[in-house]
C-alpha atoms as a PDB file:
ATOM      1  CA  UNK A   1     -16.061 -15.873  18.030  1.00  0.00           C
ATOM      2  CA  UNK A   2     -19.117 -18.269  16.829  1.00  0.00           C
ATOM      3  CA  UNK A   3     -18.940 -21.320  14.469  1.00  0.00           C
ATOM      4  CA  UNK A   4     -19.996 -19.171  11.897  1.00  0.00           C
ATOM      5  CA  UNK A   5     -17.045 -17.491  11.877  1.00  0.00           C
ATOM      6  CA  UNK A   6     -14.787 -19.756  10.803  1.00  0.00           C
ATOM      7  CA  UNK A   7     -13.744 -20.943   8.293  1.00  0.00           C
ATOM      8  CA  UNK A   8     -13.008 -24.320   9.722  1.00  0.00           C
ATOM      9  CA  UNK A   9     -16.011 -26.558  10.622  1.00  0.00           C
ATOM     10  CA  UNK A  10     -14.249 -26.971  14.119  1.00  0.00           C
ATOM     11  CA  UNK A  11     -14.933 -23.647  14.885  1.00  0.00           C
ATOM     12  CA  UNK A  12     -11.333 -22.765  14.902  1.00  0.00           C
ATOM     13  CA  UNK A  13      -9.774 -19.723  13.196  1.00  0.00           C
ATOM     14  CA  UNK A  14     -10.179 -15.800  13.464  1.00  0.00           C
ATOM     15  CA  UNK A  15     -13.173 -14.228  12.954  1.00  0.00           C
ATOM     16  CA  UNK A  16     -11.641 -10.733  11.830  1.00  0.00           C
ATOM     17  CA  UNK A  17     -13.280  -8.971   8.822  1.00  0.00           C
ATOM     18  CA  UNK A  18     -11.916  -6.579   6.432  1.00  0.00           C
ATOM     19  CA  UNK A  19     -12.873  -4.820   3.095  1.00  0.00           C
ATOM     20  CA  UNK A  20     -12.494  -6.795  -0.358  1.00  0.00           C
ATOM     21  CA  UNK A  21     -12.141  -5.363  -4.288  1.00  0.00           C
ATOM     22  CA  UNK A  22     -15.269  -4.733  -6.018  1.00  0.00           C
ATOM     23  CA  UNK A  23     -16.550  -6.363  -8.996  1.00  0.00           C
ATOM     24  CA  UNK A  24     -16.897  -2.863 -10.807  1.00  0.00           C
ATOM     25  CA  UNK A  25     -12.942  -1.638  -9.809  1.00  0.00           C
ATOM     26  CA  UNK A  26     -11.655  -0.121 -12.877  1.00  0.00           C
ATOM     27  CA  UNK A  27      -7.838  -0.345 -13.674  1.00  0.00           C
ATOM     28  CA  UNK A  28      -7.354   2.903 -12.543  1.00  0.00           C
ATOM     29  CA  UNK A  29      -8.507   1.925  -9.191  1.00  0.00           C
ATOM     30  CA  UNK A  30      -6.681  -1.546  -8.785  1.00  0.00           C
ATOM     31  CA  UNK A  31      -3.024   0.083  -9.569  1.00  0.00           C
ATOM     32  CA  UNK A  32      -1.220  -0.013  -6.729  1.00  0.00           C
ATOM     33  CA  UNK A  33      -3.909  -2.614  -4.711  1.00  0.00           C
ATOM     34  CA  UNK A  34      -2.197  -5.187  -3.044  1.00  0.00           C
ATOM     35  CA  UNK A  35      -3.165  -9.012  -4.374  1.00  0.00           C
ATOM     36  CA  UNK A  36      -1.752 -12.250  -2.630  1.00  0.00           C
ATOM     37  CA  UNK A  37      -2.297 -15.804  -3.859  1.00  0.00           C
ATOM     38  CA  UNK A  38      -2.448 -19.198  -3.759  1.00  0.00           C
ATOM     39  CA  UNK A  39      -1.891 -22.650  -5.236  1.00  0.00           C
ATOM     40  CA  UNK A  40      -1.478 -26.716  -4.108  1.00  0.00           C
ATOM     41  CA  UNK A  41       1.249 -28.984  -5.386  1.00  0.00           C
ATOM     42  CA  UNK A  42      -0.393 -31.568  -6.178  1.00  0.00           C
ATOM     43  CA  UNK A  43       1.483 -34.636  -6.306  1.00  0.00           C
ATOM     44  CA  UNK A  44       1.763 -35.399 -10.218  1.00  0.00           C
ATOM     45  CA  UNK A  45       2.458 -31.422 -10.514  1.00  0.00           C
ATOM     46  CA  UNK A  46       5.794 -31.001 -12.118  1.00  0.00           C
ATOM     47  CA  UNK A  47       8.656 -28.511 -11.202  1.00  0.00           C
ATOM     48  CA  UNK A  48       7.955 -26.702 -14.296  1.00  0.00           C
ATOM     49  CA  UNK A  49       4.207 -26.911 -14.215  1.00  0.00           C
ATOM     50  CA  UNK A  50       4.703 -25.036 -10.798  1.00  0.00           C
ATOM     51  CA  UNK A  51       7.170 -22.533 -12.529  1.00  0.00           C
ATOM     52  CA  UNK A  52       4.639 -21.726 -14.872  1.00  0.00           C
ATOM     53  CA  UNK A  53       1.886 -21.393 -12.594  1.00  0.00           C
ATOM     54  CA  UNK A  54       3.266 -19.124 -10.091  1.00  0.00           C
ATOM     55  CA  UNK A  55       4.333 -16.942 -13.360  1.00  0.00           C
ATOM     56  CA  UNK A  56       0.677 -16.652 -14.639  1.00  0.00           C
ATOM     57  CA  UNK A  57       0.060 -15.871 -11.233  1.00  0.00           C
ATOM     58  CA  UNK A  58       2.502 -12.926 -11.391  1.00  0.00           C
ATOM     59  CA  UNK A  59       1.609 -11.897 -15.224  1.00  0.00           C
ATOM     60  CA  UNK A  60      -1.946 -11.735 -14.760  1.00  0.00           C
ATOM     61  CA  UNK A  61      -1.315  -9.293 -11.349  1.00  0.00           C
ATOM     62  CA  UNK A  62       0.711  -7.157 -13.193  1.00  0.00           C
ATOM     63  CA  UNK A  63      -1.145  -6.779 -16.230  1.00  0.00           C
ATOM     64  CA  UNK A  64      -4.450  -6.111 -14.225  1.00  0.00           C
ATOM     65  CA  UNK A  65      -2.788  -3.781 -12.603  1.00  0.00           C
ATOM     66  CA  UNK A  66      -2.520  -5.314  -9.057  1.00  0.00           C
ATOM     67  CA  UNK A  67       1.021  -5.691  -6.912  1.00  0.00           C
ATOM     68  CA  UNK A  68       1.451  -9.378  -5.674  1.00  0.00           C
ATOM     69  CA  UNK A  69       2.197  -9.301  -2.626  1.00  0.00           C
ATOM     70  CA  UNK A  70       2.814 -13.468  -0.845  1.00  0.00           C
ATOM     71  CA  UNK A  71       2.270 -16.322  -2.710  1.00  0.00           C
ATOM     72  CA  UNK A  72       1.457 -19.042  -0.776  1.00  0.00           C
ATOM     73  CA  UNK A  73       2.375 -22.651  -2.451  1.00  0.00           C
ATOM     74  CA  UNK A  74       0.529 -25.367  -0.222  1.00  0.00           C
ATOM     75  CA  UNK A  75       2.860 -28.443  -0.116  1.00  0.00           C
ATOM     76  CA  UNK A  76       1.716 -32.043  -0.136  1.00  0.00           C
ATOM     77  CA  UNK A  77       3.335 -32.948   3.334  1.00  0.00           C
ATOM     78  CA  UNK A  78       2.806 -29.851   5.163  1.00  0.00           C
ATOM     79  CA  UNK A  79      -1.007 -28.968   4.562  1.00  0.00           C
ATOM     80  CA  UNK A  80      -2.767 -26.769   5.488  1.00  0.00           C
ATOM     81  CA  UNK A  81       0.018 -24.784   6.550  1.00  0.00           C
ATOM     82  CA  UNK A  82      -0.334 -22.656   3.424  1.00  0.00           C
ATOM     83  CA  UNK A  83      -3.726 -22.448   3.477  1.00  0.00           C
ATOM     84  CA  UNK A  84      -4.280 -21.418   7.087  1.00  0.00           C
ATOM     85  CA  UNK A  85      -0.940 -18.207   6.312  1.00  0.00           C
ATOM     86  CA  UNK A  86      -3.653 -17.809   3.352  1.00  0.00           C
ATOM     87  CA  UNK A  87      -6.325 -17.012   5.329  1.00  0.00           C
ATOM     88  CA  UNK A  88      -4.662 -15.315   8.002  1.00  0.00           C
ATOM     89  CA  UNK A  89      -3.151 -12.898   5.435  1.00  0.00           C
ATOM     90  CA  UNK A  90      -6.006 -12.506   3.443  1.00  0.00           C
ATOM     91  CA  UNK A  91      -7.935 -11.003   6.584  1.00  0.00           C
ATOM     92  CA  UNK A  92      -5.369  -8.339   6.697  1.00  0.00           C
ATOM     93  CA  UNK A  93      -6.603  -4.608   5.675  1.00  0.00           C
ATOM     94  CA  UNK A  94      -3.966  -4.273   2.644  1.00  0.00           C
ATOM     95  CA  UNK A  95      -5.254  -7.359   0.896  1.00  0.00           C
ATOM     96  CA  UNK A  96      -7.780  -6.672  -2.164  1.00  0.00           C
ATOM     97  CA  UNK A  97      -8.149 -10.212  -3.388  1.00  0.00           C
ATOM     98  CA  UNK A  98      -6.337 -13.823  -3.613  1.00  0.00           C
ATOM     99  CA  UNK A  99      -5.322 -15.306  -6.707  1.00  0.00           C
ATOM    100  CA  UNK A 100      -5.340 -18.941  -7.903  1.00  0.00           C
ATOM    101  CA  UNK A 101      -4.369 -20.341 -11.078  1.00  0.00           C
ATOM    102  CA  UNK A 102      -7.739 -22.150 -11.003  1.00  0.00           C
ATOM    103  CA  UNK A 103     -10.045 -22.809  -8.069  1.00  0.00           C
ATOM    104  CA  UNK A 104      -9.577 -26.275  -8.719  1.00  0.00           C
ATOM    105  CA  UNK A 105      -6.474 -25.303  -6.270  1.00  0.00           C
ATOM    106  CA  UNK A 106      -9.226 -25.007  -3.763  1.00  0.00           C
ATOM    107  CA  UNK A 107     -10.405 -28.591  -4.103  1.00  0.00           C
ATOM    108  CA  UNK A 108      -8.701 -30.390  -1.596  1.00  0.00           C
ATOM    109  CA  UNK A 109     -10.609 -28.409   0.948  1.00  0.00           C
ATOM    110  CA  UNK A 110     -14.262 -29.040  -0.324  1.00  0.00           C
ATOM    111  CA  UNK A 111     -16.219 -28.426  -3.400  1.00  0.00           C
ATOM    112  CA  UNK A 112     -14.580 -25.210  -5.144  1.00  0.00           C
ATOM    113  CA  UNK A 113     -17.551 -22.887  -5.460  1.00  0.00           C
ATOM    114  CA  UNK A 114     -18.623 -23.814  -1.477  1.00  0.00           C
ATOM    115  CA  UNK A 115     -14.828 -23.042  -0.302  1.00  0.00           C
ATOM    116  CA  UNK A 116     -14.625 -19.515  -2.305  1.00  0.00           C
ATOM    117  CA  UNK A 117     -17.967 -18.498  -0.730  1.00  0.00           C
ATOM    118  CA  UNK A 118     -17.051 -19.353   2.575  1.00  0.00           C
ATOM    119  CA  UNK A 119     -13.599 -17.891   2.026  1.00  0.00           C
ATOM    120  CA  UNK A 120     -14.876 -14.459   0.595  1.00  0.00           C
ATOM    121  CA  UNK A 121     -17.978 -14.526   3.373  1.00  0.00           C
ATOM    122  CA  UNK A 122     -14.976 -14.565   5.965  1.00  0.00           C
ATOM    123  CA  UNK A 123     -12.555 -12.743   4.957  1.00  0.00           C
ATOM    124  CA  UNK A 124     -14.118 -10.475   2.892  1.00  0.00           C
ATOM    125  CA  UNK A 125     -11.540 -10.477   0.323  1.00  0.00           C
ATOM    126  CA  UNK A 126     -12.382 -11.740  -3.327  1.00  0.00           C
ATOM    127  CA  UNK A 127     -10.695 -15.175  -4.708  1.00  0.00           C
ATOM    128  CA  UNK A 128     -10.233 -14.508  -8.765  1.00  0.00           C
ATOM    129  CA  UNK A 129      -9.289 -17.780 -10.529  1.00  0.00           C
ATOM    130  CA  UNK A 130      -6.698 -16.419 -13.306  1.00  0.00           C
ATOM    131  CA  UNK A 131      -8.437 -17.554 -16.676  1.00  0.00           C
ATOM    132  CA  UNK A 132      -6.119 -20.142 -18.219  1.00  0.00           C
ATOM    133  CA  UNK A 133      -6.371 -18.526 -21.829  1.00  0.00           C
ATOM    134  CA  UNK A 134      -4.147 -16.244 -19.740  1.00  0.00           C
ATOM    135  CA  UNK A 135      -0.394 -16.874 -20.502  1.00  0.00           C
ATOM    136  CA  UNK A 136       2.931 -15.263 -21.656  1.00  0.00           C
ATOM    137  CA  UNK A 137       3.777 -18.035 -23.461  1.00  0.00           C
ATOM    138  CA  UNK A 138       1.996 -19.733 -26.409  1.00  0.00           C
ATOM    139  CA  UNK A 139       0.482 -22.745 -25.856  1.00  0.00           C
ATOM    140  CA  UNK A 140       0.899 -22.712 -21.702  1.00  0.00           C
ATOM    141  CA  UNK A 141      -2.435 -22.562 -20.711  1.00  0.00           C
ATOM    142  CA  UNK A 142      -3.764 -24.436 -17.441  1.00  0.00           C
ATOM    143  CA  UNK A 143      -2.287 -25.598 -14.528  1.00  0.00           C
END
């Protein structure tokens, strides 16, 4: 494995590629594909703010269409334990794409739109930020 390879700037990580969704799957297509995703607990994030999350997380899959499979919930005093399960499971064959409730989730990491690149350039497996004006409640929006 090269540098380029990983996701890490250290070099460390795995450097094994797999197949991602497209941007032109129809609903048809996704039923059935396996989705797993992510989100930080950030420290001023409430219980219930996490609840909620993690349900949009699961609303949006099913209403798209996708089953989720793992989602990974990065803790404040264990990162980037999460993150690293994240990747390795998002290099895996039967993954179509990771989740987040917004890529702000990605921030700790780096500047959001940098990190999904990188992340989708090494994995190969597309990160979809669920819109807020998704929710199953009214007036539950971000998160």
């Amino acid at each position: 494995m090269n540098d380029s390879d990983s996701f890490y700037p250290d070099g460390s990580g795995d450097s094994t590629i797999t197949s991602g969704v497209s941007e032109t799957t129809t609903a048809d297509e996704r039923d059935g594909l396996v989705v797993i995703g992510y989100m930080r607990q950030h420290l001023l994030m409430t219980q219930t703010e996490a609840r909620y999350a993690k349900e949009r997380l699961a609303y949006f899959a099913r209403v798209e269409g996708f089953t989720l499979g793992t989602l990974y919930v990065e803790q404040i005093e264990t990162w980037p334990a999460a993150f690293e399960a994240l990747v390795a499971d998002a290099m895996q064959d039967s993954v179509s794409a990771v989740l987040l409730p917004s890529m702000l989730h990605f921030s700790v990491l780096g500047p959001p739109p940098m990190i999904k690149r990188h992340f989708e350039r090494l994995t190969k497996t597309r990160v979809l930020a669920v819109p807020e004006v998704v929710s199953y409640r009214a007036g539950v929006t971000a998160s």
